[in-house]
Protein backbone atom coordinates (compact mmCIF):
# COMPACT_ATOMS: atom_id res chain seq x y z
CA UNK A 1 25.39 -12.12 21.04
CA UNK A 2 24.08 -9.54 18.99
CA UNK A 3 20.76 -8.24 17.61
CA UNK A 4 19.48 -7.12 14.93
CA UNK A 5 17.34 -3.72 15.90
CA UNK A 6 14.14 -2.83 14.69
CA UNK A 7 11.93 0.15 15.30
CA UNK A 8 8.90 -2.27 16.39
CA UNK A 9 7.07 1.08 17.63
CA UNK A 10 6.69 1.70 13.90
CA UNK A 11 3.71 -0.37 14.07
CA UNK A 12 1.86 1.57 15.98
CA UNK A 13 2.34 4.90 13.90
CA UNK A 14 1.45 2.69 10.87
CA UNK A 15 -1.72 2.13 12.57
CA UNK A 16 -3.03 5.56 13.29
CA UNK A 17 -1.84 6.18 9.94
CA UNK A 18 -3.99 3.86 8.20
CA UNK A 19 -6.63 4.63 10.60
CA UNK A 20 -6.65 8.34 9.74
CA UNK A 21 -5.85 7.80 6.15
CA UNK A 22 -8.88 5.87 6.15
CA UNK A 23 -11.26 8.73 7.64
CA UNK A 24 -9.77 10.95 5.40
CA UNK A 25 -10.56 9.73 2.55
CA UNK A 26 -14.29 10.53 3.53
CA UNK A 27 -13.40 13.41 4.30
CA UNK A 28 -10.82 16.06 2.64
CA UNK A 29 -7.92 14.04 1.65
CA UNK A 30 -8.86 14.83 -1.97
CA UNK A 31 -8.43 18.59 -1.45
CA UNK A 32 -4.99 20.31 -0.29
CA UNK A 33 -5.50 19.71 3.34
CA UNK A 34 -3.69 16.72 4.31
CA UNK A 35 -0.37 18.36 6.17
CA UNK A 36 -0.79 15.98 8.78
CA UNK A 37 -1.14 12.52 6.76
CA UNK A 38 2.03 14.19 4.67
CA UNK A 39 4.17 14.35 8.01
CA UNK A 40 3.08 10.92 9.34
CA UNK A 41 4.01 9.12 5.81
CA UNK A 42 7.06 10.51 5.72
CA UNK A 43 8.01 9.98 9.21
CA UNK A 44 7.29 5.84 8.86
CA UNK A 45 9.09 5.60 5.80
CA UNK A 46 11.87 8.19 7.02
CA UNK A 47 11.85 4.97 9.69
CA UNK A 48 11.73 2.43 7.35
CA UNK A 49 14.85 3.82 5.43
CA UNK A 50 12.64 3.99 2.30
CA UNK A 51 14.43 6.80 0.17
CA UNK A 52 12.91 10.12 -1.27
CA UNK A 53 9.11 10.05 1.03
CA UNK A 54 8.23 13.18 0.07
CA UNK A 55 8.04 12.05 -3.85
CA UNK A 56 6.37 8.94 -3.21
CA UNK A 57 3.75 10.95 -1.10
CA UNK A 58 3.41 12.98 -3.83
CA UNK A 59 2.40 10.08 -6.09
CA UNK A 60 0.37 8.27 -3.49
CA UNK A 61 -1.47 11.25 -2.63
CA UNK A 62 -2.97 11.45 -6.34
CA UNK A 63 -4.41 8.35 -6.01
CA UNK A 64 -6.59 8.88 -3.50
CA UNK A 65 -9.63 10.61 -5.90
CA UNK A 66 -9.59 7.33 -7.95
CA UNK A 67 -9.44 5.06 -4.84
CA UNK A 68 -12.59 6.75 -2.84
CA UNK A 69 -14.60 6.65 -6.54
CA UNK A 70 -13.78 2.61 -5.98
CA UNK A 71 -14.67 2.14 -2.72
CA UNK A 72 -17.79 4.40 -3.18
CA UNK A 73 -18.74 1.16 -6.22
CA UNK A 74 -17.99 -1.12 -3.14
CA UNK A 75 -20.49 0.63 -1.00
CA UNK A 76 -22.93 0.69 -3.81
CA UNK A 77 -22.29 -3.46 -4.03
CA UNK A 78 -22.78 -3.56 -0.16
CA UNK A 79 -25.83 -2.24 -0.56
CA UNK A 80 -27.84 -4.22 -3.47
CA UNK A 81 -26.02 -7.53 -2.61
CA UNK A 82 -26.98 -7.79 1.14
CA UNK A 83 -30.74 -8.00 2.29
CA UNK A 84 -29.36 -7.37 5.49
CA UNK A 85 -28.38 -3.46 4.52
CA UNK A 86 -30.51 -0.51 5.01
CA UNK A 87 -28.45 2.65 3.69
CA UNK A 88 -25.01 3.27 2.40
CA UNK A 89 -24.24 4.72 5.53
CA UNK A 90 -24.87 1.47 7.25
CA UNK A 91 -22.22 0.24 5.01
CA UNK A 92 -19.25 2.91 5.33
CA UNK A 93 -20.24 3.12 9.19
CA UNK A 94 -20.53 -0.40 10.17
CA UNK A 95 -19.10 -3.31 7.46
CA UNK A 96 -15.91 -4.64 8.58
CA UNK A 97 -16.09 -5.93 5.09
CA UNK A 98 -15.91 -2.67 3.70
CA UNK A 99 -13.37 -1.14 6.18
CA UNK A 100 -10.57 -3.98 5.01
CA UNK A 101 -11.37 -3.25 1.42
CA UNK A 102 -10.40 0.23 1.86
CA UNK A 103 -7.26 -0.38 3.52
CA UNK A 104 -6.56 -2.66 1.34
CA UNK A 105 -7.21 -0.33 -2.20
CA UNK A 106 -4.35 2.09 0.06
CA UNK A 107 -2.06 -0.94 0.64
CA UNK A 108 -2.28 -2.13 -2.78
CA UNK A 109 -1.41 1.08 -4.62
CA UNK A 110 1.99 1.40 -2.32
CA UNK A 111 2.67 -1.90 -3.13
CA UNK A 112 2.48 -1.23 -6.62
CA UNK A 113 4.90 1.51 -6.45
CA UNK A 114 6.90 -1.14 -4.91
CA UNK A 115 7.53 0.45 -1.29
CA UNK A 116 8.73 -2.35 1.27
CA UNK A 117 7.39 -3.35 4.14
CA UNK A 118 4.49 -0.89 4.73
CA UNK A 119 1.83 -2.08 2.52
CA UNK A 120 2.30 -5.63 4.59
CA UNK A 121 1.84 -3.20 7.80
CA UNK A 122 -0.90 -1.74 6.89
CA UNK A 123 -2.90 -4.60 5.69
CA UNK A 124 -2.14 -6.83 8.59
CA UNK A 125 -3.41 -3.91 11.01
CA UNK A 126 -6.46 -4.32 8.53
CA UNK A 127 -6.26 -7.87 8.90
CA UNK A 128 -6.24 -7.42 12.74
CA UNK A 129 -9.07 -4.81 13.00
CA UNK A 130 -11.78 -6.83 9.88
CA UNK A 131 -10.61 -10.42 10.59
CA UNK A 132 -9.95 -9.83 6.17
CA UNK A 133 -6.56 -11.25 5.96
CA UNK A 134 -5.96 -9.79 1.99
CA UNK A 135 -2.47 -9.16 0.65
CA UNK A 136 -1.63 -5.67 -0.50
CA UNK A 137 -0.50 -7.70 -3.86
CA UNK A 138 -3.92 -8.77 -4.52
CA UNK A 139 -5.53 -7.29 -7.56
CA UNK A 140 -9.31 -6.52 -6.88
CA UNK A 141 -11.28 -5.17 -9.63
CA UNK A 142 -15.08 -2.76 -9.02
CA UNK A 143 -17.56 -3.22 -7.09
CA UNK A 144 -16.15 -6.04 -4.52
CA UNK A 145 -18.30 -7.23 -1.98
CA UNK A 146 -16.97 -9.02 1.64
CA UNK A 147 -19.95 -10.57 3.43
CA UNK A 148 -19.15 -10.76 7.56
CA UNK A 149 -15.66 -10.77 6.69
CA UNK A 150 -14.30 -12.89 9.47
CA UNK A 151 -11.79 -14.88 8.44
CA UNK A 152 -11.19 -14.54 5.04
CA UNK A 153 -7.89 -15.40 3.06
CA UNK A 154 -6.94 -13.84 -0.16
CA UNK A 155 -3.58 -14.55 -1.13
CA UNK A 156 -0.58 -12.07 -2.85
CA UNK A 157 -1.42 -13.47 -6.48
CA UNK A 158 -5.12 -13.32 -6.76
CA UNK A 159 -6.72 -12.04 -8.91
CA UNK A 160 -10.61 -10.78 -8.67
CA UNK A 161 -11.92 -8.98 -11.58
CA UNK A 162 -15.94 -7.13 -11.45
CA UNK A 163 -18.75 -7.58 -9.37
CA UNK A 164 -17.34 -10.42 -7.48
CA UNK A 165 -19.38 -11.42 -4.12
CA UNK A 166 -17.41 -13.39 -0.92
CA UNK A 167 -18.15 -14.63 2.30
CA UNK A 168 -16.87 -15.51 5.60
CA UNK A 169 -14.35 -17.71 5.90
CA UNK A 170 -13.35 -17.59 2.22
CA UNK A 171 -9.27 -18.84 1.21
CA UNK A 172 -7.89 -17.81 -1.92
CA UNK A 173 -4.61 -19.77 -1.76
CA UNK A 174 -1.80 -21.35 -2.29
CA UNK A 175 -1.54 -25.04 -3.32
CA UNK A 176 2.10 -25.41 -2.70
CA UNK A 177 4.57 -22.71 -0.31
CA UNK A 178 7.69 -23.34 -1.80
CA UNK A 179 9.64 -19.96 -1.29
CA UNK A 180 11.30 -20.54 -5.11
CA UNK A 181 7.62 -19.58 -6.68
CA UNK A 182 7.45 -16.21 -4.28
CA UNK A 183 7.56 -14.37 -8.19
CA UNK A 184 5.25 -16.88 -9.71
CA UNK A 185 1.57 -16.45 -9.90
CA UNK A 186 -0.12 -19.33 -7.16
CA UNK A 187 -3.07 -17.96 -6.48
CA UNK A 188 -6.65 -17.74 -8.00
CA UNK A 189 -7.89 -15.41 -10.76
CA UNK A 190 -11.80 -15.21 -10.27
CA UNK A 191 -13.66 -14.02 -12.93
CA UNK A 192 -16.09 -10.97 -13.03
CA UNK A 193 -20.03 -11.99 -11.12
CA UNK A 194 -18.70 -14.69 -9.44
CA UNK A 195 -20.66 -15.05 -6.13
CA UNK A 196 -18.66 -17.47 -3.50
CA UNK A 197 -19.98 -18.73 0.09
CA UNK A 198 -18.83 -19.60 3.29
CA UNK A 199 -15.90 -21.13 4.29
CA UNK A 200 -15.23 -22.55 0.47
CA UNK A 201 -11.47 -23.12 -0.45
CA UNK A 202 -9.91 -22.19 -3.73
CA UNK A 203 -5.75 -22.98 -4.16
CA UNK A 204 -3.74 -22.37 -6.61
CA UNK A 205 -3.32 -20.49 -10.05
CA UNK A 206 -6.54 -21.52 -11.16
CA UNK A 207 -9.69 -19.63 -12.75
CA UNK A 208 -13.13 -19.28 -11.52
CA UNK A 209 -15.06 -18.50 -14.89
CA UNK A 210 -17.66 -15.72 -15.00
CA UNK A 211 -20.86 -15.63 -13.23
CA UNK A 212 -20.31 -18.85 -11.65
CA UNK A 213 -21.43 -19.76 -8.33
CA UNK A 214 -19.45 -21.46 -5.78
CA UNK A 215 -20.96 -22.94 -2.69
CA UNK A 216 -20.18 -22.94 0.91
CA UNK A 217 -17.28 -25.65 1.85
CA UNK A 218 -16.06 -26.87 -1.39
CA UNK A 219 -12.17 -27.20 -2.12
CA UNK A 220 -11.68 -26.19 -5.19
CA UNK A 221 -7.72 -27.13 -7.17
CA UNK A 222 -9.01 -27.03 -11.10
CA UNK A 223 -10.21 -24.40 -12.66
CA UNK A 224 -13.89 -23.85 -13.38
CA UNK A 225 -16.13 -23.26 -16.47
CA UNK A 226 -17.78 -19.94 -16.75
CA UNK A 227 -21.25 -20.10 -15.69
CA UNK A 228 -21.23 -23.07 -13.33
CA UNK A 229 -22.25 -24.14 -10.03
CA UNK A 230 -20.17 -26.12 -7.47
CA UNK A 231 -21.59 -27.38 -4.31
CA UNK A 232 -20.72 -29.58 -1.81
CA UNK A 233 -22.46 -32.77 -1.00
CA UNK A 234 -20.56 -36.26 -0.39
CA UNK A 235 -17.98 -34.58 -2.80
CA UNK A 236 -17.74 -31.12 -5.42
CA UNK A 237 -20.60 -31.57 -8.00
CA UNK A 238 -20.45 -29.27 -10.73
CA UNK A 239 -22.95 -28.12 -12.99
CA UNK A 240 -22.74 -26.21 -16.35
């Protein structure tokens, strides 16, 4: 019998990739200094068998200005939403929260230039480090904020525009897994100053309208109003 071969060590590199793409970005990644990161890149897609590295560094490298000035609005969100936080340092030193929303802004811009397999690598050694399980395909807009992180779901299709607030154990899913919809849109679009709490369940393409709040433990399959409220008591009650 014979195997298929992969390069399973890859997953380590990817790892102290993302680990030191992460620092870096704190760091001097935004000047001409980043030699190191360069080689590395271009070494796990050389790996990979992902044609021309060296231009897709190139591009990728540009985006890393824009990405800290995000994550810097994420901080700032950190730090008004939770009573709990006493300086931005706190945040960038210490959120797990914050740490998989930074990988995640670097796994989402390779996965919008389309390169295979490493974007999913890198976010599932976020995934493994935060307990944040988020797809590099997710589209998060400013100022997102992850409360305790553990265990939140947010799914390849989702969609989360400003100023949106999460907790543990948050899913933004799927309703159905068929692998015919893999190119259609199944997951939630949740509108800008939404706050959601623990452990509730949204699935499917459905929309969360602005500034509503939904509460910890509903299940959620229809869209909602903006401006509501949905908690949980013997079943979903909603109020507009």
């Amino acid at each position: 019998m014979k195997f298929n071969n992969y390069n399973l060590t890859l997953k380590d590199d990817v790892a102290v990739f993302t680990k030191q793409l992460f620092y870096a970005l704190f760091d001097d990644v935004c000047q001409e200094k980043a030699k190191r990161l360069k080689n590395q890149f271009i070494s796990i897609l050389e790996g990979l068998s992902v044609e021309k590295p060296e231009d897709i560094w190139s591009y990728y490298q540009n985006s890393f200005c824009d990405i800290r000035k995000k994550l810097d609005l994420d901080a700032q969100a950190f730090e008004n939403t939770d009573p709990a936080c006493k300086s931005l340092g706190e945040v960038y030193l210490a959120y797990p929260g914050f740490h998989a929303i930074a990988i995640h802004r670097l796994s989402h811009e390779l996965y919008k230039m389309k390169v295979p397999i490493l974007p999913r690598m890198m976010s599932e050694y976020g995934h493994g480090l935060t307990g944040v399980d988020i797809h590099p395909g997710a589209v998060i807009g400013d100022a997102f904020f992850i409360d305790h992180a553990t265990g939140v779901v947010i799914g390849e299709t989702t969609i989360i525009e400003n100023n949106v607030s999460i907790y543990q154990g948050v899913t933004l899913g799927g309703i159905q897994v068929a692998k015919e919809l893999a190119e259609v849109k199944r997951h939630p679009t949740i509108k800008s100053n939404v706050t959601i709490y623990a452990n509730a369940t949204i699935l499917g393409d459905v929309t969360i309208g602005e500034n509503s709040i939904i509460g910890a433990n509903v299940c959620i399959t229809q869209s909602i109003e903006p401006n509501s409220k949905v908690i949980y008591k013997s079943q979903n009650s909603i109020y507009t």
